[in-house]
Protein backbone atom coordinates (compact mmCIF):
# COMPACT_ATOMS: atom_id res chain seq x y z
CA UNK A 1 7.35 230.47 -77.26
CA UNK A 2 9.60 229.97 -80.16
CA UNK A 3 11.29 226.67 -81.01
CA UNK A 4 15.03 226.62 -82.16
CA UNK A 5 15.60 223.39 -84.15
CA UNK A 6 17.86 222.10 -86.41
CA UNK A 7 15.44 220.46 -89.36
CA UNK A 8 17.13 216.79 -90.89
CA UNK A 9 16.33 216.27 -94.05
CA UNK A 10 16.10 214.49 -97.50
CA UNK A 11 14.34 216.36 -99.93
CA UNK A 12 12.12 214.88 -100.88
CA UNK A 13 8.48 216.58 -101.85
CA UNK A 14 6.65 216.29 -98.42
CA UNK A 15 10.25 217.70 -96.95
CA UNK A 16 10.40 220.52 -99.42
CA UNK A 17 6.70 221.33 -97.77
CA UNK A 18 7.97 221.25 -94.27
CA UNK A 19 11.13 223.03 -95.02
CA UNK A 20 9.20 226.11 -95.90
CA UNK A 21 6.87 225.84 -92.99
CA UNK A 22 10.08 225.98 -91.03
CA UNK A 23 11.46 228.85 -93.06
CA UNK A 24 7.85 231.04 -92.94
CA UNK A 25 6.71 230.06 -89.26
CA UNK A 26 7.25 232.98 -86.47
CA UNK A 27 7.21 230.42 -83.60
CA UNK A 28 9.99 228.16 -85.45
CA UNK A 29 14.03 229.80 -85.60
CA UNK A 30 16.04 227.37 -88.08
CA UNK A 31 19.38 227.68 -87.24
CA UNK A 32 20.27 225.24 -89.69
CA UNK A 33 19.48 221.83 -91.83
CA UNK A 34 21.32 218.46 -92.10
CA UNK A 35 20.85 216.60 -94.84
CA UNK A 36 21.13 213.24 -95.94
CA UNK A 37 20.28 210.21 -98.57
CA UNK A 38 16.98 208.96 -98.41
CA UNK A 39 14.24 210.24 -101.11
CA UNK A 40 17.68 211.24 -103.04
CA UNK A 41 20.97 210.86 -102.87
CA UNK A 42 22.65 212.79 -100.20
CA UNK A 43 24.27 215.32 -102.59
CA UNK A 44 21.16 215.96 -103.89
CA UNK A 45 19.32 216.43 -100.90
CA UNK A 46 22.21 218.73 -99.66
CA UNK A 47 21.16 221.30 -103.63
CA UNK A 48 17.39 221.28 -102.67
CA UNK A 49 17.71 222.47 -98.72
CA UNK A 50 19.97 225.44 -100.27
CA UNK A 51 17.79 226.15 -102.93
CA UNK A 52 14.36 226.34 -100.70
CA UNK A 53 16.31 228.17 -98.42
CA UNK A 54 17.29 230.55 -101.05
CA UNK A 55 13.92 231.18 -102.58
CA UNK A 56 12.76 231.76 -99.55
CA UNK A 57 15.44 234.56 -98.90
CA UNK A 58 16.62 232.83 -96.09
CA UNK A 59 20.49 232.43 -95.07
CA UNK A 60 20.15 228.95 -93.52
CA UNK A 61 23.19 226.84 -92.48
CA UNK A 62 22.97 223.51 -94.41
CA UNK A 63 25.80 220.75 -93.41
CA UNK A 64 25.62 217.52 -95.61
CA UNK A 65 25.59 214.15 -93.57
CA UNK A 66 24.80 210.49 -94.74
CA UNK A 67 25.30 209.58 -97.82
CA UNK A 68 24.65 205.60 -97.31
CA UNK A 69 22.94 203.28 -94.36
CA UNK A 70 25.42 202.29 -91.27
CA UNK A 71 25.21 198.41 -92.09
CA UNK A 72 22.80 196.90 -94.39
CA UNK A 73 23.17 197.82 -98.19
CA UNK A 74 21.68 200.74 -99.49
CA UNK A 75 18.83 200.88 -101.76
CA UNK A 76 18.56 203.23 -104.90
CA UNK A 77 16.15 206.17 -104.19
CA UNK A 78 12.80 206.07 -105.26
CA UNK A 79 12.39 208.36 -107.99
CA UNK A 80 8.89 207.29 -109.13
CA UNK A 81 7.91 209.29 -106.06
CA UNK A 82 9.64 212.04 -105.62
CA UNK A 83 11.50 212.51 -109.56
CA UNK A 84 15.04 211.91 -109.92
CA UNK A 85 15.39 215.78 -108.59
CA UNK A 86 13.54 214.97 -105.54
CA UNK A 87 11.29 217.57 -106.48
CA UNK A 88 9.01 216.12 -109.37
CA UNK A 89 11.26 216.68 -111.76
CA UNK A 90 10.35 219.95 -112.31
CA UNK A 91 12.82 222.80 -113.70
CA UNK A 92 15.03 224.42 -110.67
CA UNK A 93 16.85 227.19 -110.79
CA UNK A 94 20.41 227.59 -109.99
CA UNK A 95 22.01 227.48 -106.40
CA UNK A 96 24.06 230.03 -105.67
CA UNK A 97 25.13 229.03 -102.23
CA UNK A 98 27.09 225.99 -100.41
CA UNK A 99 27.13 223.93 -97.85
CA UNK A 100 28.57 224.47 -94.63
CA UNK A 101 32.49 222.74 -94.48
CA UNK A 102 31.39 220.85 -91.60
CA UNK A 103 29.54 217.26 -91.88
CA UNK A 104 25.69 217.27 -90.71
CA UNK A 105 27.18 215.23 -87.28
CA UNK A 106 29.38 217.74 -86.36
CA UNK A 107 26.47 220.68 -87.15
CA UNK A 108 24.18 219.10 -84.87
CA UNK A 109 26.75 218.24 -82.21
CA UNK A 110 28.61 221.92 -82.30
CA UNK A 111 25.02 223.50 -82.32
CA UNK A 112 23.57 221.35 -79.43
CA UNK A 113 26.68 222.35 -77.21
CA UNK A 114 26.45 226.25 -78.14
CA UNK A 115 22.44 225.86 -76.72
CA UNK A 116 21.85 223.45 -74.19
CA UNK A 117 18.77 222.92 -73.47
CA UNK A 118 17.16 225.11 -75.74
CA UNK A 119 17.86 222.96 -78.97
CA UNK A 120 14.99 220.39 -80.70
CA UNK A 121 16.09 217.59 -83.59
CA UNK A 122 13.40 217.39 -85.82
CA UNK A 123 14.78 214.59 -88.61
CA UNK A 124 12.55 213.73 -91.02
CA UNK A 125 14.76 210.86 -93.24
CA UNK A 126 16.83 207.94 -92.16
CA UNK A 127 18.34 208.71 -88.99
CA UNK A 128 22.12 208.30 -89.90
CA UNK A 129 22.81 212.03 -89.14
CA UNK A 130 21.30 211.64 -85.36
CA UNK A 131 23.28 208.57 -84.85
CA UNK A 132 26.77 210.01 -85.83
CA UNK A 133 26.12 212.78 -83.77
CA UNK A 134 25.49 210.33 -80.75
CA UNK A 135 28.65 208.64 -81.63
CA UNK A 136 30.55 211.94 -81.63
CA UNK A 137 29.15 213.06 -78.59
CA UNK A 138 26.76 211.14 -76.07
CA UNK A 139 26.40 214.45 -73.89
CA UNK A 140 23.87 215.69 -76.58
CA UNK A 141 21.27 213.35 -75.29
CA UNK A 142 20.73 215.11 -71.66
CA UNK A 143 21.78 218.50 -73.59
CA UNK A 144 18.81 218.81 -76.59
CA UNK A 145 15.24 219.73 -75.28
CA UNK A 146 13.57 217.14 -77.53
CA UNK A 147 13.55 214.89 -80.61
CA UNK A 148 10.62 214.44 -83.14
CA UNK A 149 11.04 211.51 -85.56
CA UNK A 150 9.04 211.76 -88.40
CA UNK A 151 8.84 207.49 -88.86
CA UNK A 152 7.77 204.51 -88.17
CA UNK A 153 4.60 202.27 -87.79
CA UNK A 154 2.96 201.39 -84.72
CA UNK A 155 -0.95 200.06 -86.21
CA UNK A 156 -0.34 201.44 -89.24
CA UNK A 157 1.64 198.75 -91.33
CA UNK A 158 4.44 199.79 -93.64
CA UNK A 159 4.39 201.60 -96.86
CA UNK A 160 7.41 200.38 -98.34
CA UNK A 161 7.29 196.73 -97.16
CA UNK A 162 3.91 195.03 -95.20
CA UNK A 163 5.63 196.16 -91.59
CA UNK A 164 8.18 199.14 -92.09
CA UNK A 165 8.07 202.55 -92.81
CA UNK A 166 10.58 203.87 -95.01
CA UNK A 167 12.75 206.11 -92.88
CA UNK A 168 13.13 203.27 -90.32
CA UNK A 169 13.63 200.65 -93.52
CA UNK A 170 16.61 202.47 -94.69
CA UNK A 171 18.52 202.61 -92.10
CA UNK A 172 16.92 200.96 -88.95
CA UNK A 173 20.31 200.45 -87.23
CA UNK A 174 20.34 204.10 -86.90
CA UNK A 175 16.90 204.12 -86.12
CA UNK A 176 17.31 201.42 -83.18
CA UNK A 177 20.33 203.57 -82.20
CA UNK A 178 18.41 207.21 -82.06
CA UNK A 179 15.14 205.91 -81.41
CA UNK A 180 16.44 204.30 -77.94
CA UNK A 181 19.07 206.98 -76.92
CA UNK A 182 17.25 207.72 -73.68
CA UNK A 183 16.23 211.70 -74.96
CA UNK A 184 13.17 213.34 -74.85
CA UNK A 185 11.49 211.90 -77.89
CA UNK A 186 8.22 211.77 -80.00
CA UNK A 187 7.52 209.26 -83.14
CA UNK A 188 5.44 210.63 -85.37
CA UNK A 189 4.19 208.06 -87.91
CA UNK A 190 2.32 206.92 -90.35
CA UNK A 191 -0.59 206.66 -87.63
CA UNK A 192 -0.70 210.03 -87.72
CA UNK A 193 0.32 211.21 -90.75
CA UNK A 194 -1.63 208.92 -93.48
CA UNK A 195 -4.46 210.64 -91.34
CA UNK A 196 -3.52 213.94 -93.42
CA UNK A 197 -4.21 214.82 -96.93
CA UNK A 198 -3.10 217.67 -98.51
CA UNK A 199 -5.86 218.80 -101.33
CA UNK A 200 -5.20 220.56 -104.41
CA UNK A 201 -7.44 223.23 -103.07
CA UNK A 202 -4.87 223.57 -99.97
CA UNK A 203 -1.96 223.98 -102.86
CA UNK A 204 -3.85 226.41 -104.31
CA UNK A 205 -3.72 228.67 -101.52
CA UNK A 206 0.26 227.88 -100.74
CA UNK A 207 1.03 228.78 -104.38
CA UNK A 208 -0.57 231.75 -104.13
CA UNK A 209 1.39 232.74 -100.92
CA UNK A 210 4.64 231.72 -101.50
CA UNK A 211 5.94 233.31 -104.47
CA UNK A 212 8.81 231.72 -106.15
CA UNK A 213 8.67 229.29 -103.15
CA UNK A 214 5.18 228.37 -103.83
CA UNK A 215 5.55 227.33 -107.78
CA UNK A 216 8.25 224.93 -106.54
CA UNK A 217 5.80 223.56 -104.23
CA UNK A 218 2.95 223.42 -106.24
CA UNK A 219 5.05 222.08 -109.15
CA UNK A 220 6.46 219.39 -107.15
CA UNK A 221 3.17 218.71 -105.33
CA UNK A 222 1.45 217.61 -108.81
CA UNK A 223 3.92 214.60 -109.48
CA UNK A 224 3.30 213.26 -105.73
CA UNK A 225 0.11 213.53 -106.16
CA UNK A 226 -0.23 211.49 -109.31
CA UNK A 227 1.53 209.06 -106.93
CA UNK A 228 -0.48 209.16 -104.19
CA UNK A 229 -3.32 209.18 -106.60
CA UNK A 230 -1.97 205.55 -108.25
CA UNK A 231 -1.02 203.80 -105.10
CA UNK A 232 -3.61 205.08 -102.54
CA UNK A 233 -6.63 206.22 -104.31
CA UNK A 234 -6.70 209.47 -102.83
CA UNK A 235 -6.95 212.69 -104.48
CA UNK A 236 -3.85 214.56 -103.16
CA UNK A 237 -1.19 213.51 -100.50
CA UNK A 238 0.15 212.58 -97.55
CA UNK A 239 1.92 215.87 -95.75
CA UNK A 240 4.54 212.87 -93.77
CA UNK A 241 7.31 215.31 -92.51
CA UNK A 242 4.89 218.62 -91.63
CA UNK A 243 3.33 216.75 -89.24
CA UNK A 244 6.49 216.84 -87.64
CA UNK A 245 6.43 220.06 -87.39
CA UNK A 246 2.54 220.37 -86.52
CA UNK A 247 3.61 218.29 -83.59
CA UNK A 248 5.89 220.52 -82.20
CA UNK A 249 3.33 223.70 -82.79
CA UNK A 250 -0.12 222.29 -82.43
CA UNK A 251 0.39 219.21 -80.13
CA UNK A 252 -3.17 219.34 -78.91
CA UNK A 253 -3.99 217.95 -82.94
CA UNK A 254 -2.28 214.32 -82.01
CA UNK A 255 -3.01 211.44 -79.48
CA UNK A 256 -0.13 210.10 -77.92
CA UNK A 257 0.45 207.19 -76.11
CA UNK A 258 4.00 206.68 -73.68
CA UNK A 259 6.09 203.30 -73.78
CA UNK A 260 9.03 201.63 -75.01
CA UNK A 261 10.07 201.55 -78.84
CA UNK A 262 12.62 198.85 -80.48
CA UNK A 263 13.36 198.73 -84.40
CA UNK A 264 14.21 195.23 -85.76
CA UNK A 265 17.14 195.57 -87.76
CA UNK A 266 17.38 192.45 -90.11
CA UNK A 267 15.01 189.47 -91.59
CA UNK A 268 11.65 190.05 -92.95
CA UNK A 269 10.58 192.91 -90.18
CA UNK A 270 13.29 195.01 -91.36
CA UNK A 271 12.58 198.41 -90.16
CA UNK A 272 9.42 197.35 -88.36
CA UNK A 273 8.80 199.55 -85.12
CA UNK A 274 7.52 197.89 -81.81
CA UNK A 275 5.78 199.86 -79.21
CA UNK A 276 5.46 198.32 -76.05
CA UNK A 277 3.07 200.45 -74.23
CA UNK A 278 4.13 202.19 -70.65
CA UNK A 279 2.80 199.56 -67.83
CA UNK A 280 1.57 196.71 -69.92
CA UNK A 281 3.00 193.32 -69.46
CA UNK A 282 4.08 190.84 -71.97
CA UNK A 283 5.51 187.48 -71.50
CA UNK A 284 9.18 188.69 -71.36
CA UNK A 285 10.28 192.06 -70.22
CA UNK A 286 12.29 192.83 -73.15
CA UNK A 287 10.10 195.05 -75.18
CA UNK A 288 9.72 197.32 -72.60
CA UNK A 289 13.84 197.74 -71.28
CA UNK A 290 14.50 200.43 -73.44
CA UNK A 291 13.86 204.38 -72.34
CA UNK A 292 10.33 205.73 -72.25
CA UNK A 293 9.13 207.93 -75.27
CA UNK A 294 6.09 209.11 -76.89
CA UNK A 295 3.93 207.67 -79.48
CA UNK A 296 1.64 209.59 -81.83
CA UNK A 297 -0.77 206.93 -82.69
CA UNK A 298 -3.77 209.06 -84.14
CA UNK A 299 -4.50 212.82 -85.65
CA UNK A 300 -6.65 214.97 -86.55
CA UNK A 301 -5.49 215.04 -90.00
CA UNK A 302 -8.09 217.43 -91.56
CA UNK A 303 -7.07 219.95 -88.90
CA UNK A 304 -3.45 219.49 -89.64
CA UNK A 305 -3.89 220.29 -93.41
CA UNK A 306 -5.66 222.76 -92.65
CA UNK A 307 -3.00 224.20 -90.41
CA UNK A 308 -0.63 223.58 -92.74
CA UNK A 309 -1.90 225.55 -96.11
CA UNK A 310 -3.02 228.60 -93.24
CA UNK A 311 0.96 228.61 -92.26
CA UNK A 312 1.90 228.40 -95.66
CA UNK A 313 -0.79 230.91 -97.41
């Protein structure tokens, strides 16, 4: 079975990782991205999806979206983990295509209504693109076939403050907005993927089968992973948004739970996720009012890296 989706992004190192297994992956038909800010600013993000899609040889719609959070005040990227360039501030070439005329909202709403049923959302940044797109057109939500948020917390804790994770931090009233729409949706977050760590030995074997592609990756890959290295100890890094992608491809790699999700949106659990499992009782029903979803709360996160560096070699 292959999966149409359209593929929201900020990249972003771990996006420019998933982008190409979306580009490279039979069972996977991009018919476009959306970008927005996030890991860069939007404009940015908008240059890197055209330029993976280009050294990939791919002619893939890109439509730029958010360039700021819907309320709270926006926060300057963080280029001391993914380079000012989003991709480790490594050389890039020059992109020799543009962006699509129409805004990221309008992509995923005109796209959605051309295939009903037969479209999934995979958005791997803040969720300001998914939002707009609600507000442009509620329909979508009983018209896509499924959402899969790479974000949030559930056990986890944050990794950009003690609670939040940092899609859901920068924009969590778009988060509380998409995350509670009432489509079919999966979280997939830092539960499962700080389970994952792509090795230098896996980068290895994607450099070697990507070409052009795979020096970008593997150029980019060495500044995360002095990150990751710094702030976690661990000798390589965290593959966040392919396991969004892994998800949709090799489900039977996660362990999902159903239930109700909420997103504080101000104070000192900004961004926080709560999951209020499907059935349990709490002293007041209001964690568990808002529409049912799923939860990946663990993986198997050598067999994910695995899988990805096999799609990718």
């Amino acid at each position: 079975m292959t999966h149409p989706i359209i593929f929201d992004t900020d990249p972003g190192v771990d996006d420019a990782q998933a982008i190409a297994i979306a580009l490279r992956h039979p069972k996977l038909e991009l018919l476009g991205m959306t970008t927005t800010y996030g890991n860069v600013d939007v404009e940015v993000a908008t240059h890197n999806a055209l330029l993976l899609a280009q050294l990939a040889g791919r002619e893939i719609p890109v439509a730029q979206g958010a360039a700021a959070p819907l309320v709270k005040r926006r926060h300057a990227p963080p280029a001391h983990i993914h380079g000012a360039n989003g991709l480790g501030d490594i050389p890039l070439p020059a992109v020799n295509r543009q962006a699509e005329s129409r805004s990221a909202a309008q992509f995923i709403v005109d796209t959605v209504n051309e295939r009903p049923a037969e479209v999934t959302l995979v958005a791997v940044g803040p969720l300001g693109n998914l939002a707009a797109a609600l507000q442009l057109d509620p329909t979508i939500i009983d018209k896509v076939k499924g959402v899969v948020i790479m974000g949030g917390s559930i056990h986890e804790g944050g990794n950009v403050t003690p609670v939040a994770e940092a899609n859901m931090f920068n924009d969590p009233d778009a988060a509380a907005r998409v995350l509670t729409a009432g489509w079919p949706l999966t979280l997939v977050g830092l539960d499962a993927t700080h389970r994952c760590v792509l090795r230098p030995s896996h980068m290895a074997r994607i450099e070697a089968g990507q070409g052009e592609l795979g020096r970008l990756l593997a150029g980019s890959y060495a500044f995360y992973r002095d990150f990751y290295h710094e702030f976690l100890g661990i000798d390589g890094c965290c593959p966040h948004d392919s396991c969004a992608l892994a998800w949709l491809l090799q489900p039977e790699l996660f362990t999902t739970a159903r239930g109700h999700l909420s997103v504080v949106t101000d104070g000192a659990a900004e961004g926080q996720t709560l999951f209020a499992p499907e059935g349990r009782g709490f002293i007041e029903e209001r964690w568990s009012t808002t529409p049912l979803v799923d939860v990946c709360l663990e993986a198997d996160g050598q067999a994910i890296s695995d899988w990805i560096a096999d799609v990718l070699a």
